[in-house]
N, C-alpha and C. Protein backbone atom coordinates (compact mmCIF):
# COMPACT_ATOMS: atom_id res chain seq x y z
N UNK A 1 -23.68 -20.78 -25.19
CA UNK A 1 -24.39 -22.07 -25.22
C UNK A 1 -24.85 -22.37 -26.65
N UNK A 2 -24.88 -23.98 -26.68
CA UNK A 2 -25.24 -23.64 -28.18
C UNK A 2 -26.72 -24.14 -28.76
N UNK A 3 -27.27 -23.59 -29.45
CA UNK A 3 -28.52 -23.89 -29.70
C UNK A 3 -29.29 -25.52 -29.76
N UNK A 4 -28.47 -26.39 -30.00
CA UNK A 4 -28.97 -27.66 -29.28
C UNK A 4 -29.08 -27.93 -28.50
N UNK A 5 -28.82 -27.31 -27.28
CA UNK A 5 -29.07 -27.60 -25.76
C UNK A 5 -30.47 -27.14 -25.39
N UNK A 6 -31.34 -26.46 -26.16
CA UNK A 6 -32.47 -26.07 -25.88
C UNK A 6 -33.56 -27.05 -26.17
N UNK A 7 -33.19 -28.24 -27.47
CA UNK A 7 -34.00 -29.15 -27.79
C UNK A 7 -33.88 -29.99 -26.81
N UNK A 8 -33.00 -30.26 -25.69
CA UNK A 8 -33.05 -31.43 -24.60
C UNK A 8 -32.21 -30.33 -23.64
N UNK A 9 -32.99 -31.16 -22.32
CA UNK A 9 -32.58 -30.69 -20.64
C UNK A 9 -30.92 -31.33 -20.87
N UNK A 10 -30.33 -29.89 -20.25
CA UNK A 10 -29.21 -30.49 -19.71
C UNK A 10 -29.10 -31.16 -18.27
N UNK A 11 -28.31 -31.94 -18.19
CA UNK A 11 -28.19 -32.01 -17.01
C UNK A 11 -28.17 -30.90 -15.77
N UNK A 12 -27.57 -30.22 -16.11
CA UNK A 12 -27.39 -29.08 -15.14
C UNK A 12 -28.96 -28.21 -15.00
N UNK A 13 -29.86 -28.43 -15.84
CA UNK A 13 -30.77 -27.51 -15.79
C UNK A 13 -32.16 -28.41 -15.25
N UNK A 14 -31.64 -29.86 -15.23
CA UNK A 14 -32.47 -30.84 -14.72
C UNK A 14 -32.05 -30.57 -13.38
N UNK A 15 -31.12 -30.44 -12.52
CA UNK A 15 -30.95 -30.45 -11.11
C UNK A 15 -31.20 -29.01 -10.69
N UNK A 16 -31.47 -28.13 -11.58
CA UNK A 16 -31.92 -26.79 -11.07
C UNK A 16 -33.42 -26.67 -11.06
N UNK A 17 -34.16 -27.53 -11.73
CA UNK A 17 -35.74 -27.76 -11.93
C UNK A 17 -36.28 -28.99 -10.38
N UNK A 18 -35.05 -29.84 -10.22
CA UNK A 18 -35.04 -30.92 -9.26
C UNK A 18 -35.01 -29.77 -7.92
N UNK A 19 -34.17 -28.57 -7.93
CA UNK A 19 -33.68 -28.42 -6.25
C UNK A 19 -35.27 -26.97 -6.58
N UNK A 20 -35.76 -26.57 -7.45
CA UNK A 20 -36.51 -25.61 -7.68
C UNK A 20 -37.69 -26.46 -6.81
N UNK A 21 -38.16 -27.57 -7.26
CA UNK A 21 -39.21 -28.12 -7.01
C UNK A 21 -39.07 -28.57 -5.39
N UNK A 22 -38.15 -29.08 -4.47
CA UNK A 22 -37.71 -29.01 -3.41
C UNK A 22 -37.70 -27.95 -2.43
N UNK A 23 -37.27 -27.08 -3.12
CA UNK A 23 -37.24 -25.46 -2.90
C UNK A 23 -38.66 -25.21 -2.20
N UNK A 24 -39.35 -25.49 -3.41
CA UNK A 24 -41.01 -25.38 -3.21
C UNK A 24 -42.10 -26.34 -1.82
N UNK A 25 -41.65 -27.44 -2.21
CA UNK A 25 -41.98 -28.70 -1.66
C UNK A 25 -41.91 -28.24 0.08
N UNK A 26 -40.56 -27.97 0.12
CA UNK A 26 -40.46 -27.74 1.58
C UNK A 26 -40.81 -27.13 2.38
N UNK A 27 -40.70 -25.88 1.24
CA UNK A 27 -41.90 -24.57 2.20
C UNK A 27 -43.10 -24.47 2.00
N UNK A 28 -43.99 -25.40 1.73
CA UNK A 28 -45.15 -25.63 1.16
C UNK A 28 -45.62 -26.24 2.50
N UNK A 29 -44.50 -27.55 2.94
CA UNK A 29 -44.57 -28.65 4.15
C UNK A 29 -44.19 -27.43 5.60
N UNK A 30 -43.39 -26.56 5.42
CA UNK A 30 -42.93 -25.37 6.41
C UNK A 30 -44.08 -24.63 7.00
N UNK A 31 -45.26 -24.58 5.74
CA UNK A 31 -46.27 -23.46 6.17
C UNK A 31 -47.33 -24.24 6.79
N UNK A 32 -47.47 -25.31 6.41
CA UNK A 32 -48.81 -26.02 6.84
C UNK A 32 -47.55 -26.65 7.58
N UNK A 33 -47.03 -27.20 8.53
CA UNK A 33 -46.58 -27.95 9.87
C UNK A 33 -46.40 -26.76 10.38
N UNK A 34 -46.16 -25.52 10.13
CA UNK A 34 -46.19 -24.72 11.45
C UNK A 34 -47.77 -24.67 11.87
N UNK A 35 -48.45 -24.96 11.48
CA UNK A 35 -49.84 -24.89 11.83
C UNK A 35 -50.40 -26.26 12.76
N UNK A 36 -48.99 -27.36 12.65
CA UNK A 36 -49.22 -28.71 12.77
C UNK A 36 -48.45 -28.51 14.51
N UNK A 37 -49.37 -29.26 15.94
CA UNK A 37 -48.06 -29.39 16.79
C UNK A 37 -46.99 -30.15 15.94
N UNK A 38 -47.02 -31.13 15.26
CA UNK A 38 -46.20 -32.33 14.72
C UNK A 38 -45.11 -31.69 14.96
N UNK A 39 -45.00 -30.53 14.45
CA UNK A 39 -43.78 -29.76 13.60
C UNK A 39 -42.52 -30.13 14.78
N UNK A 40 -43.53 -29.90 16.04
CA UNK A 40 -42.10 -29.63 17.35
C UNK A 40 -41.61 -31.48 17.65
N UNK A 41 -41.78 -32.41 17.01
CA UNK A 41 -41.28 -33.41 17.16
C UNK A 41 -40.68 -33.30 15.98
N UNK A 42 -40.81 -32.74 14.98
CA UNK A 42 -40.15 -33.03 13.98
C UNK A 42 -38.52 -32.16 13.81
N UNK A 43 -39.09 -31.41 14.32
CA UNK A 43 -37.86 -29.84 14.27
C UNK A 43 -38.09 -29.66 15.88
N UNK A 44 -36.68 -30.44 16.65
CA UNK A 44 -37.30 -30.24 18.16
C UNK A 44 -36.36 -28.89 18.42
């Protein structure tokens, strides 16, 4: 790789920060709705 790719996001490292944060997001929403009835309308 070459050392200018460090002064700006590549693309590729923008959709790995995008699915990281998702990653997170979801099981964040996973731990608190299992605590939720909601969850069983949501995930029947």
């Amino acid at each position: 790789m070459k050392k200018d790719n460090k002064t700006q996001l590549n693309p590729d490292d923008e959709v790995q920060l995008i699915d990281l944060l998702l990653v997170l997001w979801k099981r964040k929403w996973l731990i608190t709705g299992a605590k939720m009835p909601d969850r069983k309308r949501i995930n029947p």
